[in-house]
N, C-alpha and C. Protein backbone atom coordinates (compact mmCIF):
# COMPACT_ATOMS: atom_id res chain seq x y z
N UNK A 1 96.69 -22.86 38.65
CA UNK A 1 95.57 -22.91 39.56
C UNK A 1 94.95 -21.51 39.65
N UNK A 2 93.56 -21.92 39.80
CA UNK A 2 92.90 -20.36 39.68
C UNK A 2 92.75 -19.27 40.81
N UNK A 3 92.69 -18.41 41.01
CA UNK A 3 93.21 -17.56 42.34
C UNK A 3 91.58 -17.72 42.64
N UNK A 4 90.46 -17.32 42.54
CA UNK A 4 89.12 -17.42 43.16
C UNK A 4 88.03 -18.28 41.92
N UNK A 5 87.04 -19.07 42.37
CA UNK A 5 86.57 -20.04 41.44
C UNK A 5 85.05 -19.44 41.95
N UNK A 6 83.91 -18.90 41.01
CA UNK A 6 82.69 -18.08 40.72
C UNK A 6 81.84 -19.49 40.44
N UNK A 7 81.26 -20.29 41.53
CA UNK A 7 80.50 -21.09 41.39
C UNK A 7 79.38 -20.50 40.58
N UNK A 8 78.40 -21.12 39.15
CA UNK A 8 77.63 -20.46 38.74
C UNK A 8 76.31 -20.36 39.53
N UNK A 9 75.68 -19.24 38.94
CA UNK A 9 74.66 -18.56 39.72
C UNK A 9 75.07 -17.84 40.65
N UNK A 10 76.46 -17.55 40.71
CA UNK A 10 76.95 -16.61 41.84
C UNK A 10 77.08 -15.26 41.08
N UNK A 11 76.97 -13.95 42.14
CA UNK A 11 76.83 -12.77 41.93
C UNK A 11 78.22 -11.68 41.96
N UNK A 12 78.51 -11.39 40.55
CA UNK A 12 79.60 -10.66 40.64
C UNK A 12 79.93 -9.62 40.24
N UNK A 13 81.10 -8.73 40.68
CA UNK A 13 81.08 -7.37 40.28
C UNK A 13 82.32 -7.38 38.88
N UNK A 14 82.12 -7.09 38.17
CA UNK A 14 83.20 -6.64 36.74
C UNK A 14 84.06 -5.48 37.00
N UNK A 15 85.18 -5.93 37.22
CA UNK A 15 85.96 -4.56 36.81
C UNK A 15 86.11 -3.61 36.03
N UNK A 16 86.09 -2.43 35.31
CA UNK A 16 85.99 -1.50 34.30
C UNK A 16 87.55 -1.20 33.55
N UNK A 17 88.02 -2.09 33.06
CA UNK A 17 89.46 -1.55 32.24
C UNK A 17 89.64 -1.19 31.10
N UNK A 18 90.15 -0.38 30.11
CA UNK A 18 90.49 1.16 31.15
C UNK A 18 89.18 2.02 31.55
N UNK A 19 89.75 2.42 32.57
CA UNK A 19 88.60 3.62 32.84
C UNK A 19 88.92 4.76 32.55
N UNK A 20 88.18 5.18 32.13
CA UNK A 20 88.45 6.84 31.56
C UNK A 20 89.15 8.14 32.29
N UNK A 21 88.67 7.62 33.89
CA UNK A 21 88.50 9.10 34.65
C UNK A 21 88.74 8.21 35.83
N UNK A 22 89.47 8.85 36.82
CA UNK A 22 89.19 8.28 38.23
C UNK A 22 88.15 8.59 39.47
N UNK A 23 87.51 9.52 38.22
CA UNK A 23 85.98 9.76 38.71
C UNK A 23 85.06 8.49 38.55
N UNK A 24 85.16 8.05 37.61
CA UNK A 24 84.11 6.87 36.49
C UNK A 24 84.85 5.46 37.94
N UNK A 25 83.13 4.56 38.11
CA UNK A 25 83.55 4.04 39.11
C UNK A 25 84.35 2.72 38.48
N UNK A 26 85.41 2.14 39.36
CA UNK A 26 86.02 1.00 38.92
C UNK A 26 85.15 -0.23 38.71
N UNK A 27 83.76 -0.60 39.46
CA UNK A 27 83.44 -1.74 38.88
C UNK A 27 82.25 -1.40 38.41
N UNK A 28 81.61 -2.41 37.90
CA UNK A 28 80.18 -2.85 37.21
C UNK A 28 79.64 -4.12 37.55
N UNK A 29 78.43 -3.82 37.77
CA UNK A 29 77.35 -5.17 37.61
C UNK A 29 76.39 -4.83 38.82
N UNK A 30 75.31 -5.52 39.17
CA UNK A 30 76.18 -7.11 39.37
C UNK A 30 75.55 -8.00 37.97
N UNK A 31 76.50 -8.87 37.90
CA UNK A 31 76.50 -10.40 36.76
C UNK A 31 76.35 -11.35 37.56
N UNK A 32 75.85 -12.12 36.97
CA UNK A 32 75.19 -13.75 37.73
C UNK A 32 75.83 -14.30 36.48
N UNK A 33 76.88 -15.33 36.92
CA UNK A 33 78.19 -16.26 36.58
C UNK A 33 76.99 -17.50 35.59
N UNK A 34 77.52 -18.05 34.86
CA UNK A 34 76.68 -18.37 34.25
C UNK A 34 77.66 -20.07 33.64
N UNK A 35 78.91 -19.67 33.48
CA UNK A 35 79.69 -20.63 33.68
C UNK A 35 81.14 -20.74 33.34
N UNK A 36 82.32 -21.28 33.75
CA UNK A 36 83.63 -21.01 33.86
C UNK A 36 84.30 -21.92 32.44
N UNK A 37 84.75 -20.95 31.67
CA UNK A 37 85.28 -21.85 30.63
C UNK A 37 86.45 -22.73 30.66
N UNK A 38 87.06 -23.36 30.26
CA UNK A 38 88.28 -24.08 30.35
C UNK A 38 89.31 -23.15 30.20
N UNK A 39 89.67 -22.34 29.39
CA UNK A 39 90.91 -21.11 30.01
C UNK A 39 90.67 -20.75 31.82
N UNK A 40 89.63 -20.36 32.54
CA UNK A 40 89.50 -19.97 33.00
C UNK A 40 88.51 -18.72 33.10
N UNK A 41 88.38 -18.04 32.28
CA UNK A 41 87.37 -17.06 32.03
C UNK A 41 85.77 -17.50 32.71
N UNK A 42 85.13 -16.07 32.62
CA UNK A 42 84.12 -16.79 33.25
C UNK A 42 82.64 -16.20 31.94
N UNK A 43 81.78 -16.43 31.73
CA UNK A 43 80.53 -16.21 30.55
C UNK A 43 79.59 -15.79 31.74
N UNK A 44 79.14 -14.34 31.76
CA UNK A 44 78.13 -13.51 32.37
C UNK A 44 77.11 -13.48 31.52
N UNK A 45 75.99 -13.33 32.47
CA UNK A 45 74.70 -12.70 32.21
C UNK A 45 74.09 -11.35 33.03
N UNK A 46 73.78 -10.13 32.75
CA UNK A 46 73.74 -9.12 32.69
C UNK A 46 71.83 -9.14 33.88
N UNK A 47 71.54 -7.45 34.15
CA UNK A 47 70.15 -7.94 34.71
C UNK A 47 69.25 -7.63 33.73
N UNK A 48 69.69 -7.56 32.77
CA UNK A 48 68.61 -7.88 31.42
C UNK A 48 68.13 -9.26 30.90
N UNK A 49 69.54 -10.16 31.43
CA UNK A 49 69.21 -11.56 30.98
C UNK A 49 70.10 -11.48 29.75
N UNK A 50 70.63 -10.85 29.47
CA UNK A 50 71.74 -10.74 27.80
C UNK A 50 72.78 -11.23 28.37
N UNK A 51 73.77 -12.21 27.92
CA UNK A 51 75.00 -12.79 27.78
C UNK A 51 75.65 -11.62 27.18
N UNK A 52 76.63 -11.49 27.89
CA UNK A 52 77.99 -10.76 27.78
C UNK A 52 78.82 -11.24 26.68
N UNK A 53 79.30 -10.11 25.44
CA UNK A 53 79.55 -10.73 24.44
C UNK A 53 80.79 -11.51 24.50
N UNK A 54 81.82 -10.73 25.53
CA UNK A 54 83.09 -11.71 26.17
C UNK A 54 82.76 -12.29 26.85
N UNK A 55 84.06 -13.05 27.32
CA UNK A 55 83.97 -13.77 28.77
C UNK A 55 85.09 -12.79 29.18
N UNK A 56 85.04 -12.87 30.77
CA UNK A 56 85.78 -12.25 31.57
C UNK A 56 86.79 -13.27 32.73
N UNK A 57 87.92 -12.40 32.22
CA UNK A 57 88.57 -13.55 33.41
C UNK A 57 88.80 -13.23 34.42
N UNK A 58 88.64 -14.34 35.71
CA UNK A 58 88.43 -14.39 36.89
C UNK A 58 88.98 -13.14 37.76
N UNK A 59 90.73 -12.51 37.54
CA UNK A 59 91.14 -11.49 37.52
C UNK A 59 90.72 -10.24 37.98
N UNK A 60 89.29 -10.11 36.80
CA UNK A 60 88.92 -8.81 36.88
C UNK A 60 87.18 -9.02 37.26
N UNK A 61 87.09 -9.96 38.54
CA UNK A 61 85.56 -10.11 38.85
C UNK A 61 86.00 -10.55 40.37
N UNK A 62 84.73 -9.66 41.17
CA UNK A 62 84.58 -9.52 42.69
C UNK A 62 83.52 -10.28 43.03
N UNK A 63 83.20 -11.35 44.00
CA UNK A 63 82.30 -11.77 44.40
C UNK A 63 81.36 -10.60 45.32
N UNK A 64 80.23 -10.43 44.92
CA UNK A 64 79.31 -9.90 45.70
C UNK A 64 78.71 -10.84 46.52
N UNK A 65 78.55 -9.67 48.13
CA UNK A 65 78.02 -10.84 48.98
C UNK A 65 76.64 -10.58 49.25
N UNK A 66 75.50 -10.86 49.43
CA UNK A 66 74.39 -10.67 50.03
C UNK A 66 73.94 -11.45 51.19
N UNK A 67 74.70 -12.03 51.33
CA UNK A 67 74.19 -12.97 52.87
C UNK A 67 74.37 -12.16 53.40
N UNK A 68 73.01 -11.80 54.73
CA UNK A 68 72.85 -10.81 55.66
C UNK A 68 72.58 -9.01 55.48
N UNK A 69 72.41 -9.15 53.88
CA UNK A 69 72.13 -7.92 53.21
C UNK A 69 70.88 -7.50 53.31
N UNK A 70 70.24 -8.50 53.58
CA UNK A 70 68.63 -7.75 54.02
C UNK A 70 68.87 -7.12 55.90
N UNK A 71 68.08 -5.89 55.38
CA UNK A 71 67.61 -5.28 56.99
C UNK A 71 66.26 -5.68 57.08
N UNK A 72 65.62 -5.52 58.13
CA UNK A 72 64.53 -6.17 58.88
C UNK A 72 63.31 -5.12 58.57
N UNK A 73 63.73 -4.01 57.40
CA UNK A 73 62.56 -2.76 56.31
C UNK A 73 62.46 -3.52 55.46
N UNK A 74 63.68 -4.72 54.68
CA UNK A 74 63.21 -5.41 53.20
C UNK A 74 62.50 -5.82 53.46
N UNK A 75 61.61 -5.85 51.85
CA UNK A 75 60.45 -6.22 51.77
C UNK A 75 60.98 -7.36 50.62
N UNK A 76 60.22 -8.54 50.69
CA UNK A 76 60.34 -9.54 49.35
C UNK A 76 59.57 -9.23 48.31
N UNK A 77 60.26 -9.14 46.96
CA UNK A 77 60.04 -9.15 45.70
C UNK A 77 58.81 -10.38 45.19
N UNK A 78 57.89 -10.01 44.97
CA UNK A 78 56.99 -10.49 44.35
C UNK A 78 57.11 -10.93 43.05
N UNK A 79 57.16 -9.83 42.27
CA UNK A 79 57.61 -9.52 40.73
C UNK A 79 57.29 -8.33 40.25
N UNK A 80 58.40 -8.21 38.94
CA UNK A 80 58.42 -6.91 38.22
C UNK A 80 57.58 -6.96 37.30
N UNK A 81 56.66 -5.62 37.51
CA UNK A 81 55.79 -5.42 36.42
C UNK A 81 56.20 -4.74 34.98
N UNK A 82 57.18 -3.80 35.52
CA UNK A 82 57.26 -2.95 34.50
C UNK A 82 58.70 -2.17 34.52
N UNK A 83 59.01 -1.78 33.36
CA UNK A 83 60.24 -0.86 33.85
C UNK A 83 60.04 0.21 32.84
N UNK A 84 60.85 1.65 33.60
CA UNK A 84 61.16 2.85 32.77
C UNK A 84 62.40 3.09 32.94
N UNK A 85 63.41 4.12 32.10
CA UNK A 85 64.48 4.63 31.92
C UNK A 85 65.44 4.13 31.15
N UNK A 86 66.33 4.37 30.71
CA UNK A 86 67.65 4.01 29.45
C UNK A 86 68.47 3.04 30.91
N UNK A 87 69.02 2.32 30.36
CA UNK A 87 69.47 1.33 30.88
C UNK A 87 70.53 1.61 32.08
N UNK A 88 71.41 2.57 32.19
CA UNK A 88 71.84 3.05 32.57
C UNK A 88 71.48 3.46 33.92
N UNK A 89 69.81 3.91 33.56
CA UNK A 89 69.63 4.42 34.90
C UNK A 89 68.26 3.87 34.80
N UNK A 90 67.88 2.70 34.97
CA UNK A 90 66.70 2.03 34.77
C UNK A 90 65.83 1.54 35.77
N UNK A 91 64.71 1.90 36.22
CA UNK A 91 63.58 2.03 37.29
C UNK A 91 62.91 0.88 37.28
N UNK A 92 62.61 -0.09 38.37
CA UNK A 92 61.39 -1.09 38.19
C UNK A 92 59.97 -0.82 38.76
N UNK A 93 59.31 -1.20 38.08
CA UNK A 93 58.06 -1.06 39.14
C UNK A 93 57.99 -2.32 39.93
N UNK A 94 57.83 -2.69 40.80
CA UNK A 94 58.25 -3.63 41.98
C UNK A 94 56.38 -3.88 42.62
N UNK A 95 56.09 -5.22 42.38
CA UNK A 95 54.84 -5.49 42.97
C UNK A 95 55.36 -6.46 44.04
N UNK A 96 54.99 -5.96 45.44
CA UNK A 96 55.40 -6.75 47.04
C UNK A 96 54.96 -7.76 47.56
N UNK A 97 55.73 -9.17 47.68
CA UNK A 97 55.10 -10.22 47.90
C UNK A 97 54.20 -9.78 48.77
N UNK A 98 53.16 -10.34 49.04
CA UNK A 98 51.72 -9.98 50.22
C UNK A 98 51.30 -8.67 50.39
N UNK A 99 51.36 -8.00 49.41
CA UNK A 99 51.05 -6.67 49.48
C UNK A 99 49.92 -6.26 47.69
N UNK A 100 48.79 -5.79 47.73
CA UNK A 100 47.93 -5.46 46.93
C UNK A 100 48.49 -4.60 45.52
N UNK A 101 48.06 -4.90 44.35
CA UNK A 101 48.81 -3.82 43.64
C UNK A 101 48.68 -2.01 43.88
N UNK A 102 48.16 -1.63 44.74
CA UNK A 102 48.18 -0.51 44.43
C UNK A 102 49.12 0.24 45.30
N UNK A 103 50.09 -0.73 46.35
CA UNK A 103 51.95 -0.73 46.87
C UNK A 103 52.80 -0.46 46.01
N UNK A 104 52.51 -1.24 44.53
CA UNK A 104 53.64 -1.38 43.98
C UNK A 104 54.23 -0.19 44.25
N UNK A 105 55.97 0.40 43.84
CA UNK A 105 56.64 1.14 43.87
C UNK A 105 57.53 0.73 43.12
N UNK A 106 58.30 2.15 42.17
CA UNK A 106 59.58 2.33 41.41
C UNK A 106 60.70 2.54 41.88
N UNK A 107 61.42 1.26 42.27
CA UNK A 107 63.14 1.11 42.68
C UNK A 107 63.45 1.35 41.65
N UNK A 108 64.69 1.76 41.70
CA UNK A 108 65.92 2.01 41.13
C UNK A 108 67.02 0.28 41.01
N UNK A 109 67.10 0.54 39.73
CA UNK A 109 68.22 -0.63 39.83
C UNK A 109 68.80 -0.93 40.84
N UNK A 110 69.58 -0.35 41.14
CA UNK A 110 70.83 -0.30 41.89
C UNK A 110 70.51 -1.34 43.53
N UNK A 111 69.06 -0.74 43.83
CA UNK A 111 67.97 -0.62 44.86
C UNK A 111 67.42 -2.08 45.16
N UNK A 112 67.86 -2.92 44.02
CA UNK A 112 66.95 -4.37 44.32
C UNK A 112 68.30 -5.19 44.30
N UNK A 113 67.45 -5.72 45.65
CA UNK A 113 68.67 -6.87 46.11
C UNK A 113 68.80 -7.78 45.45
N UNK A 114 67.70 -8.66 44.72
CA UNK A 114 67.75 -10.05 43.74
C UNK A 114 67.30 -9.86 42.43
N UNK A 115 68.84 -10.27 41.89
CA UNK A 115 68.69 -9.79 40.52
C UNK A 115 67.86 -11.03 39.58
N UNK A 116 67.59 -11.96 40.16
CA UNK A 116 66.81 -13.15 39.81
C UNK A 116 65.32 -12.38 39.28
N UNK A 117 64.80 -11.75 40.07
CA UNK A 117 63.13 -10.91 39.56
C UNK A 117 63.42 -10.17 38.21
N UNK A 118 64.43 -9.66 38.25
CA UNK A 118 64.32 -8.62 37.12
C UNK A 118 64.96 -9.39 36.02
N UNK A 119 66.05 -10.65 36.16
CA UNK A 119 65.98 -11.80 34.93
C UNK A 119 64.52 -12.28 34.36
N UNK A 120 64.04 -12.72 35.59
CA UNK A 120 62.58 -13.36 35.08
C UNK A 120 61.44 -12.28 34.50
N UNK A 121 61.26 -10.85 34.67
CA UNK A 121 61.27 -9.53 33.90
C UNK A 121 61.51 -9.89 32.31
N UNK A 122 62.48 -9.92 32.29
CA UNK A 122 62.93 -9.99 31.20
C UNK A 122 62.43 -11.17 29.77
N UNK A 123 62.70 -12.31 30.53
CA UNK A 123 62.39 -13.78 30.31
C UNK A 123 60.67 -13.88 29.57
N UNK A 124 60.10 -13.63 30.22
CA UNK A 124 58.75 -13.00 30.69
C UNK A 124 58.68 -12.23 29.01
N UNK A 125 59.07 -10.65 28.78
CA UNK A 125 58.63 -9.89 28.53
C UNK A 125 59.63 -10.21 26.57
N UNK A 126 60.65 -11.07 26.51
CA UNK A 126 60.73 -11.91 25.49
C UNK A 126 60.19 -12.59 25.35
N UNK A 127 59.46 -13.71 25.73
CA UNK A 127 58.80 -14.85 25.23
C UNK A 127 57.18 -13.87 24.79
N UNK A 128 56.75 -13.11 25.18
CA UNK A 128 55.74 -12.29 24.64
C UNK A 128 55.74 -12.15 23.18
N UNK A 129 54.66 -12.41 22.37
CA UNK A 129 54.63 -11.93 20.86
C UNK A 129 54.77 -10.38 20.75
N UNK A 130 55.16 -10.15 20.06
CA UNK A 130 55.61 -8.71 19.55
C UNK A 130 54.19 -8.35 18.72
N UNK A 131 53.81 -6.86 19.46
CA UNK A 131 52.52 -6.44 18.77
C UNK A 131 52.61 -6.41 17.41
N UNK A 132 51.42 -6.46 16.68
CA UNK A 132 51.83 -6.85 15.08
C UNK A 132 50.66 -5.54 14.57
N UNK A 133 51.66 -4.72 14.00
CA UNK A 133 51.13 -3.34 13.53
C UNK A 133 49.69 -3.49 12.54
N UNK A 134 48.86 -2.52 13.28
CA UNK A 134 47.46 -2.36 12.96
C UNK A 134 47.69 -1.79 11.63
N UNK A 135 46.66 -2.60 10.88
CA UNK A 135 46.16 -1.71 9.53
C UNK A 135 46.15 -0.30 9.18
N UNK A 136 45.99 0.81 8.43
CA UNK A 136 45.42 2.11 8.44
C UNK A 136 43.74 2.31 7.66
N UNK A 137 44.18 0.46 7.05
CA UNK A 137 42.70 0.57 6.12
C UNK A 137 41.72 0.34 7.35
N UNK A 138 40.78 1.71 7.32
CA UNK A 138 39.47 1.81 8.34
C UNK A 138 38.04 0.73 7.95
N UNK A 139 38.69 -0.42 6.69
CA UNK A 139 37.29 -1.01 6.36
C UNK A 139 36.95 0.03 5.00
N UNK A 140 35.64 -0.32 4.56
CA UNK A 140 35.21 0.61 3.48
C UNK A 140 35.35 0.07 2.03
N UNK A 141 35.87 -1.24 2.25
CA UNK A 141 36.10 -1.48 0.61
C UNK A 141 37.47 -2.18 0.61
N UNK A 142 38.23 -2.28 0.15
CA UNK A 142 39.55 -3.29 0.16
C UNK A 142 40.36 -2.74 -1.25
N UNK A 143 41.61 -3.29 -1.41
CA UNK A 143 41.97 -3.21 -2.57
C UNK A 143 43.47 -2.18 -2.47
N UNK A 144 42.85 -1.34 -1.60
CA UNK A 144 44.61 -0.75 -1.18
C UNK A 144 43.82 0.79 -2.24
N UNK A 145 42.88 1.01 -2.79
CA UNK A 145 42.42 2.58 -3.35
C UNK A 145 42.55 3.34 -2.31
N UNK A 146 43.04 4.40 -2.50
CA UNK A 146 43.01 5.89 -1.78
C UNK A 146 41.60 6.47 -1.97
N UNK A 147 41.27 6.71 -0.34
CA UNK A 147 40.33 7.34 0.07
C UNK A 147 39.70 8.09 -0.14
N UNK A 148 38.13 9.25 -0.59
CA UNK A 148 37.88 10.31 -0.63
C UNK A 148 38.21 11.05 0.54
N UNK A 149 38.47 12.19 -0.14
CA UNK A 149 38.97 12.89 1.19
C UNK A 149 37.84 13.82 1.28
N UNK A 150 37.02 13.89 2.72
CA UNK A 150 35.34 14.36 2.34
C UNK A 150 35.56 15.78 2.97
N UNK A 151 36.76 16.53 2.93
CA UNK A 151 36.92 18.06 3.19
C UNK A 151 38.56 18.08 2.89
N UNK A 152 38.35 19.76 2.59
CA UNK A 152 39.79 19.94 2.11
C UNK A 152 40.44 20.24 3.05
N UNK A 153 41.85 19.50 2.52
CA UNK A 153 42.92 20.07 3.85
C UNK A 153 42.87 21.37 4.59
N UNK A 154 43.94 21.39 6.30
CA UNK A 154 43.61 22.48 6.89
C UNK A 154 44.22 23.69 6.10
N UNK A 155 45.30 23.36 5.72
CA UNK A 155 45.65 24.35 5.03
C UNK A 155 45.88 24.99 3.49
N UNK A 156 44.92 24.62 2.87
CA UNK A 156 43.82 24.50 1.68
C UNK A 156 43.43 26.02 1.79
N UNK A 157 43.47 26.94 1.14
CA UNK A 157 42.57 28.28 0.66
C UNK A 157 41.35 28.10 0.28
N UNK A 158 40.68 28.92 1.25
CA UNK A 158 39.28 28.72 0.32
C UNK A 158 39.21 29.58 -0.70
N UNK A 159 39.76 31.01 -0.72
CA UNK A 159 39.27 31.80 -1.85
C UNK A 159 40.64 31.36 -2.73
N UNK A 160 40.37 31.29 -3.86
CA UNK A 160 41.54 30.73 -5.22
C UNK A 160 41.72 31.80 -5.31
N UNK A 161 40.62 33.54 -5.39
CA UNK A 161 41.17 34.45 -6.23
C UNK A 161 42.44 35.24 -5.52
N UNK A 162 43.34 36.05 -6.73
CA UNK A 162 44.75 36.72 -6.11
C UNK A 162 44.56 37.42 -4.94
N UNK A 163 44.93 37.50 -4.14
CA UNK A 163 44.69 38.80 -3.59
C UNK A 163 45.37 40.28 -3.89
N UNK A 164 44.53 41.37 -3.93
CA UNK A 164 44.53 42.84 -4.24
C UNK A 164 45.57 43.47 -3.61
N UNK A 165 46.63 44.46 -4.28
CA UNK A 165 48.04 44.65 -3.21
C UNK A 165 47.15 46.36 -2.58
């Protein structure tokens, strides 16, 4: 019998084994449970929306709680427009339900209570076609010929003759 059971769509913290340092913090996430295999293990999804290449067993995962985690300053998540930084330490731009875009503001991961916005972020910003790299041919003729070049390079001599010691 299993010691705690991670209904999916529930929010959890990963343990870190081994850890390097007892500086380096013991857990990670949060992961949104995604579903419990027949060993027991459980198959995460990350707030990128990437499946976890293991599964993790129950063992080494903390239920996170958020009931009652909002203070009466949260503001509700509208949606994510945008993000900057290496993953690690990765920034959203945050547009505020009932609030105009020019509110938006850059949380910090760590900083947003529902990791559901920044899945759908994601979701969103995969199903997008991937820009499809512009030509260099400016027009002018076709065929793939190299260009006149209508001045000489910058660093081209103008005088050919030696110079005098």
């Amino acid at each position: 019998m299993l010691k705690e059971d991670y209904p999916p769509g529930a929010l959890v913290m990963r343990q870190i084994t081994p850890r390097g340092s007892k500086l380096l913090p013991a857990w990670e996430g949060p992961y949104l449970v995604v579903q419990r295999s027949r060993s027991g293990a459980y198959l995460l999804r990350d707030s990128t929306n990437d499946l976890l290449v293991q599964k993790v067993p129950a063992s080494q995962l903390r239920l996170v709680s958020y009931e009652g985690a909002l203070s009466p300053d949260s503001f509700e998540v509208d949606h994510v427009v945008s993000h900057r930084g290496p993953q690690g330490d990765r920034s959203y731009l945050i547009r505020w339900k009932g609030f105009a875009p020019e509110f938006d503001s850059w949380v910090k991961q760590g900083d947003v209570e529902t990791l559901a916005c920044i899945a759908d972020y994601w979701d969103k910003l995969r199903q997008q076609p991937s820009p499809t790299p512009q030509s260099r041919d400016h027009g002018g003729g076709g065929g793939g010929a190299p260009r006149k070049r209508k001045s000489p390079p910058r660093n081209h001599r103008r005088n050919t003759r030696p110079r005098r010691k």
